[in-house]
Protein backbone atom coordinates (compact mmCIF):
# COMPACT_ATOMS: atom_id res chain seq x y z
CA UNK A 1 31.36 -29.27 -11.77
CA UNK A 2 27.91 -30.33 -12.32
CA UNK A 3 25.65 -31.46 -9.37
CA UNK A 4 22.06 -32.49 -9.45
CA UNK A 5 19.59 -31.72 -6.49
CA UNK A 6 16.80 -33.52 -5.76
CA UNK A 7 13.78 -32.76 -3.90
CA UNK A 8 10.57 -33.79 -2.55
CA UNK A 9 8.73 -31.13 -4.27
CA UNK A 10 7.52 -31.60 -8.07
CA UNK A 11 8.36 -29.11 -10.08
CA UNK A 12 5.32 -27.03 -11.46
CA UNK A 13 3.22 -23.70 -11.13
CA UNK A 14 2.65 -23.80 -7.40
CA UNK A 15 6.46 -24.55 -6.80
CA UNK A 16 7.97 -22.38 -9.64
CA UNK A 17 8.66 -19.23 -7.54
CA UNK A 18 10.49 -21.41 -5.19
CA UNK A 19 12.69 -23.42 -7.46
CA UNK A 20 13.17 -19.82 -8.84
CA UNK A 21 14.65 -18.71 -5.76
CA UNK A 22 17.13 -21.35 -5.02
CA UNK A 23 18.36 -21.04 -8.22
CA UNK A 24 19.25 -17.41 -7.17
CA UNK A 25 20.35 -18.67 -4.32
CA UNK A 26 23.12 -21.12 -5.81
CA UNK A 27 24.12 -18.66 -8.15
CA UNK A 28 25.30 -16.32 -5.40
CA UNK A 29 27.37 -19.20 -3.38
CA UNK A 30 28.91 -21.69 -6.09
CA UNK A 31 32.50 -21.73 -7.58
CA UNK A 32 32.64 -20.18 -10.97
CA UNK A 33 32.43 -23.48 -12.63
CA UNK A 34 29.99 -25.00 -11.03
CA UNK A 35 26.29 -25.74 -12.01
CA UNK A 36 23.13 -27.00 -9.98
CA UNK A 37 20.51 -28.82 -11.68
CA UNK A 38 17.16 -28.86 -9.55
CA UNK A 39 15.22 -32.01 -10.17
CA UNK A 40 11.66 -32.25 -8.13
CA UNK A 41 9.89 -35.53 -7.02
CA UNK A 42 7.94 -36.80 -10.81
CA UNK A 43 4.04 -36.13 -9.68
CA UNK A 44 2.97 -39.18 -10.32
CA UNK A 45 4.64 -40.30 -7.15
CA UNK A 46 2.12 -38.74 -5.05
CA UNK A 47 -1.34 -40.07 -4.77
CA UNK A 48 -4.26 -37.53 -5.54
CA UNK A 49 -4.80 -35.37 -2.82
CA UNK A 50 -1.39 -35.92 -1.41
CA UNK A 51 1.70 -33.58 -1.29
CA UNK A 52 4.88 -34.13 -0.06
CA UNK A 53 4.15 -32.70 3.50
CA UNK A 54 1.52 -35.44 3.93
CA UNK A 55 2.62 -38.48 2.24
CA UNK A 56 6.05 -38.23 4.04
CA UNK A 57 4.38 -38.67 7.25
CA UNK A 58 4.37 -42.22 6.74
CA UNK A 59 7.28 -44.65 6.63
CA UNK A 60 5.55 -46.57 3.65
CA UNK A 61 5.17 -43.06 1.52
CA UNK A 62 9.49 -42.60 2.57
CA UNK A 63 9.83 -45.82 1.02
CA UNK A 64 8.47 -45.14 -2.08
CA UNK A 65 10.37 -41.54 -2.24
CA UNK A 66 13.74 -43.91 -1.32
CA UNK A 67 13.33 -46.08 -4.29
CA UNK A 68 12.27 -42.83 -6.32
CA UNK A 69 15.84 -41.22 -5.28
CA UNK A 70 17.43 -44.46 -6.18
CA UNK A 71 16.71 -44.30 -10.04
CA UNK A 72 17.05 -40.64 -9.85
CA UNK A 73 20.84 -41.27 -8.54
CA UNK A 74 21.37 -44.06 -11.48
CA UNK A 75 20.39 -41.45 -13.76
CA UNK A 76 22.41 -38.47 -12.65
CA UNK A 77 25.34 -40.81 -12.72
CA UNK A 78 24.60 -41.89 -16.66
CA UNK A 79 23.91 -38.41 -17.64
CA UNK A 80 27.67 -37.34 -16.62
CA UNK A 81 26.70 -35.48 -12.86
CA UNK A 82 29.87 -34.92 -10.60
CA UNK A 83 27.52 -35.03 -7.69
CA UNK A 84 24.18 -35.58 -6.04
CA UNK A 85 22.46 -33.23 -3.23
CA UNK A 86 19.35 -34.75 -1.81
CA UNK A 87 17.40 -31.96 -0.47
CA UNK A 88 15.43 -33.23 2.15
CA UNK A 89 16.35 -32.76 6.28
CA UNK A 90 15.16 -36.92 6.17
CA UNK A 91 17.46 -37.76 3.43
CA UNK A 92 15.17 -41.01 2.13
CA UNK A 93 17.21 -43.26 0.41
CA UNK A 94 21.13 -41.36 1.26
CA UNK A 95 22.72 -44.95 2.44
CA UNK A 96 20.99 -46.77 -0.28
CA UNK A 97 21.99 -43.96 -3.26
CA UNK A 98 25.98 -44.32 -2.06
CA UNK A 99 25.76 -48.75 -2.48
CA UNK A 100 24.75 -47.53 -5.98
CA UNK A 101 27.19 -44.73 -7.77
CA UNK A 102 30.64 -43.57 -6.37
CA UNK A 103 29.63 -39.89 -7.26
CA UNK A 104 29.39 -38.45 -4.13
CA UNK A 105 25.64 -38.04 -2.58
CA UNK A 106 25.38 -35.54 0.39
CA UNK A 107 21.91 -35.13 2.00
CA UNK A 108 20.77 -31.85 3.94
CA UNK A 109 20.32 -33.45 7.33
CA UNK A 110 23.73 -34.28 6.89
CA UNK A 111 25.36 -30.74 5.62
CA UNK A 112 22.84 -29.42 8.58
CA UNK A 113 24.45 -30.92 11.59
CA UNK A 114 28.14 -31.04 10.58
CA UNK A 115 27.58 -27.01 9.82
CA UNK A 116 25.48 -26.56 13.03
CA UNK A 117 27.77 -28.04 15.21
CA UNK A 118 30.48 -26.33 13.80
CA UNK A 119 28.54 -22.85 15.14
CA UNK A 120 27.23 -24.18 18.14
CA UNK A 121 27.01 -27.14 20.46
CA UNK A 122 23.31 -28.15 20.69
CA UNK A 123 20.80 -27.71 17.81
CA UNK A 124 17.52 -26.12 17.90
CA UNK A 125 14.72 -27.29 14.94
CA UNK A 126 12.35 -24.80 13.62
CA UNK A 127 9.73 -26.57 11.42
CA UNK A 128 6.03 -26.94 10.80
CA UNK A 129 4.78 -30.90 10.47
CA UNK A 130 5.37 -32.25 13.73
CA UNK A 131 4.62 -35.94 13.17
CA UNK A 132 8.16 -35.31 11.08
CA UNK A 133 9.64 -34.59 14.64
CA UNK A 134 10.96 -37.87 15.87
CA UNK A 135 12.27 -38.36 12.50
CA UNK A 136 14.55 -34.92 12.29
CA UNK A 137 15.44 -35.85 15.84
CA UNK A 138 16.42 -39.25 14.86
CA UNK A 139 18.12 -38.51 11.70
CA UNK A 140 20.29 -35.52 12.99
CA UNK A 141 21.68 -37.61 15.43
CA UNK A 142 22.61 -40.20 13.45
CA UNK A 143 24.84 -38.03 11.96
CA UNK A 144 26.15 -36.25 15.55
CA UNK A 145 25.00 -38.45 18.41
CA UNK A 146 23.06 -36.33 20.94
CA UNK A 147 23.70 -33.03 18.66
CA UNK A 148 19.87 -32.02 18.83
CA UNK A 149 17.68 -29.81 21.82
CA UNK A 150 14.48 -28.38 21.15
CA UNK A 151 12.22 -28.54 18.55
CA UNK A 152 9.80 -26.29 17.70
CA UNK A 153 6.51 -26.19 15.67
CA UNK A 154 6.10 -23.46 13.62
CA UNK A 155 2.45 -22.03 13.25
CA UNK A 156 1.79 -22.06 9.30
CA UNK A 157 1.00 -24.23 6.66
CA UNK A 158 2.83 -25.89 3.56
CA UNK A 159 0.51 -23.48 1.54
CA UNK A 160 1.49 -20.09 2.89
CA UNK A 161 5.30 -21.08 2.80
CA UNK A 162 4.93 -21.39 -0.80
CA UNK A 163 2.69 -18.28 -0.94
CA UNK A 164 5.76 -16.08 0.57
CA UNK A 165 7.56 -16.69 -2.26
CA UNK A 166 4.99 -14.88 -4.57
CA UNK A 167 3.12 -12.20 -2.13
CA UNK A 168 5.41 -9.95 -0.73
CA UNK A 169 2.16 -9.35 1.95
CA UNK A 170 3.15 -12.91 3.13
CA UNK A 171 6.49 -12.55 3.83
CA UNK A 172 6.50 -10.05 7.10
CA UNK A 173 4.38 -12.09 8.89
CA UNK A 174 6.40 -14.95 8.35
CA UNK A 175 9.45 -13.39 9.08
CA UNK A 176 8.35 -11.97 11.90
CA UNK A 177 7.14 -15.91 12.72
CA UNK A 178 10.33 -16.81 12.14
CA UNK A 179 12.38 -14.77 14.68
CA UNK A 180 9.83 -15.99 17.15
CA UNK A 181 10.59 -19.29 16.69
CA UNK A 182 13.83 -18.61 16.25
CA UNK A 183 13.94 -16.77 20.20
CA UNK A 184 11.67 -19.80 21.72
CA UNK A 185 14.66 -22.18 20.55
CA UNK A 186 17.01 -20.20 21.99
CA UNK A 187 15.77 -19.85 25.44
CA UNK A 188 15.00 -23.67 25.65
CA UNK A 189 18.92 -23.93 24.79
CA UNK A 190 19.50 -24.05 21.29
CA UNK A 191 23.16 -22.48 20.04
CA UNK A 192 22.13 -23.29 16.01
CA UNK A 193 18.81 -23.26 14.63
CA UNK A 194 17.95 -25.40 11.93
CA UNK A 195 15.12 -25.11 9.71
CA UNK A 196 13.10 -28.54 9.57
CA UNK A 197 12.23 -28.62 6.09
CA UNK A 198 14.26 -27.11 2.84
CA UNK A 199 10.86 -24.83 1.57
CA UNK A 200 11.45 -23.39 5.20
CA UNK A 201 15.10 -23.05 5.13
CA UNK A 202 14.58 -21.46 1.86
CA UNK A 203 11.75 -18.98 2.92
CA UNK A 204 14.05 -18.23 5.62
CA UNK A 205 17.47 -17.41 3.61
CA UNK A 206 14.86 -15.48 0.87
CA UNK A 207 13.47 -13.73 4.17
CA UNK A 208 17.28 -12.90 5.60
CA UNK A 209 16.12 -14.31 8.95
CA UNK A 210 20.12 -15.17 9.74
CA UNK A 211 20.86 -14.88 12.67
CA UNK A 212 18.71 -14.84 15.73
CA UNK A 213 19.77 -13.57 19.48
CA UNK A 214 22.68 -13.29 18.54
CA UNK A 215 22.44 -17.27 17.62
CA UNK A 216 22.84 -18.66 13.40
CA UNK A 217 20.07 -19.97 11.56
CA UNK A 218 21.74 -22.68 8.89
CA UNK A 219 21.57 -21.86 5.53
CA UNK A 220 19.99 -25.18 4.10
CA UNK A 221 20.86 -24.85 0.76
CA UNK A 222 24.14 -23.14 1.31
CA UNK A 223 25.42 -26.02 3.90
CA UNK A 224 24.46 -29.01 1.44
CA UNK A 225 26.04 -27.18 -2.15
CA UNK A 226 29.31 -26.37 0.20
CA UNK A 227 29.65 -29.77 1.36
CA UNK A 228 28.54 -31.61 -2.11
CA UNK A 229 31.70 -29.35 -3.88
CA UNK A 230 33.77 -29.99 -1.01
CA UNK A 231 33.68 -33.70 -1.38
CA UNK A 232 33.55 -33.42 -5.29
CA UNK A 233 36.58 -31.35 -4.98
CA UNK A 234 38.70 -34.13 -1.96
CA UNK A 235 37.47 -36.68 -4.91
CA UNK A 236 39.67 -35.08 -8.07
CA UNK A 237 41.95 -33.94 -6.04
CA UNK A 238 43.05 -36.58 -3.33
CA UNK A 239 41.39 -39.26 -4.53
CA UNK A 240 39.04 -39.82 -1.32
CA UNK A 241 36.10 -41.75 -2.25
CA UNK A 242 33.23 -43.74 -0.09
CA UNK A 243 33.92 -46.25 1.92
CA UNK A 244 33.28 -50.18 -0.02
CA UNK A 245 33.76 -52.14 3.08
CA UNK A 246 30.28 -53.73 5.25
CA UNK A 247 26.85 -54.70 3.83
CA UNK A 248 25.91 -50.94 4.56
CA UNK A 249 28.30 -49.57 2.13
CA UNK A 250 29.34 -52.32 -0.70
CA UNK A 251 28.37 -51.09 -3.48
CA UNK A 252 25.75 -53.10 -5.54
CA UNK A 253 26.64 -55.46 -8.78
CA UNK A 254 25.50 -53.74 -11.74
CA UNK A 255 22.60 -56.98 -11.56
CA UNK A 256 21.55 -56.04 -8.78
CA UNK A 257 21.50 -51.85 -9.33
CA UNK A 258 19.72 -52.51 -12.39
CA UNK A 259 17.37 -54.87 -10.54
CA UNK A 260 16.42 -52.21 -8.41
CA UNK A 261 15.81 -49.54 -11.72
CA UNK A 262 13.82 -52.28 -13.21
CA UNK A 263 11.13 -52.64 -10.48
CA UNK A 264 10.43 -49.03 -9.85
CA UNK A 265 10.31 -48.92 -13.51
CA UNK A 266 7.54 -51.36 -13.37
CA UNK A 267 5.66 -49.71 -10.52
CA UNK A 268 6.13 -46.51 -12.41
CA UNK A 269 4.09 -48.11 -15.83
């Protein structure tokens, strides 16, 4: 089984030790004969001066990342993927990505909530760009109406995230921000905790921050592999595919698909 991920974060020097960690990760949770591919955001997407924790703040730069996840799901499709994982808590561009390939595309907000409220019955969010907030809000409970409590702003940046996955002096501060956070949510009701953003979740399984008054912190990464094998797996072996019926589902004429690739070819050049 081969399944691409795809995230908001180009791949390159700043980002390396990162990608290099949930690529330990996977390796300690997949079936034997599975692979993960991690595929960043190209860096040309961003403007200068912007990284992903600023230009998704907008609901133009989201745009932009949705038709970016669009080709990206074309191509995983043509080079042979069994599946697509789309590594974001916002999932830009999940409904659009399943009109386009029958491979099945799983998102982390997604894999978040259906795992959360399978541990607990209201979900706390830990994360650290709070104009993001409505948006997790909104997007979690699309998936379980009314799943999601308190949310939480974690004091650090984008920056020193990334840093704790180089300087081990980084990482017992924010672990030891973590658990905080982690004991806020849980006295303003939260029974799950959910990290906001998938360099957090990940800085939080690398840190072992797991469990939290005696309350679980989702494994990001875990949740969304689990869930893109599952339905990979219900595929082969049941035959249970998405759903072709509504405008939100039908999936596109090839025209129209490669429409769509065309333009944010063009935009690209």
């Amino acid at each position: 089984m081969r399944i691409w991920y795809q995230g908001l974060i180009p791949r390159n020097e700043s980002s390396a030790a990162y990608y290099s960690s949930m690529e330990a990760h996977v390796a300690a949770l997949v079936r034997p004969n599975t692979t993960v591919e991690f595929h960043g955001m190209p860096e040309h997407i961003y403007p200068r001066g912007y990284g992903p924790a600023e230009f998704t703040r907008y609901l133009a730069g989201e745009w932009v990342e949705v038709c970016a996840f669009a080709e990206m799901v074309l191509e995983a499709e043509r080079a042979g993927f069994d599946a697509v994982m789309i590594g974001t808590l916002q999932e830009p561009g999940l409904q659009l990505a399943r009109t386009l390939t029958d491979l099945p595309v799983v998102g982390y907000g997604q894999a978040a909530s259906f795992l959360g409220r399978s541990l607990g019955d209201r979900l706390g969010v830990l994360a650290f760009n709070e104009a993001l907030f409505p948006l997790f809000r909104d997007r979690l409970n699309a998936h379980i109406p009314d799943s999601v409590g308190p949310i939480r702003s974690l004091d650090v940046t984008y920056a020193q995230i990334h840093a704790s996955f180089r300087d081990p002096d980084m990482a017992a501060p924010l672990r030891s921000a973590l658990e905080d956070g982690c004991r806020l949510l849980v006295r303003e009701g939260a029974s799950a905790i959910v990290p906001g953003q998938m360099l957090l979740a990940e800085a939080t399984w690398r840190l072992g921050v797991r469990r939290v008054d005696d309350t679980p912190v989702i494994d990001a990464l875990g949740a969304l592999v689990l869930f893109a094998e599952a339905l990979v797996l219900l595929r082969r072996t049941s035959g249970i595919t998405v759903s072709r019926r509504g405008f939100n589902w039908a999936k596109a004429d090839p025209a129209v698909a490669h429409a769509l690739a065309a333009l944010v070819e063009r935009k690209r050049g």
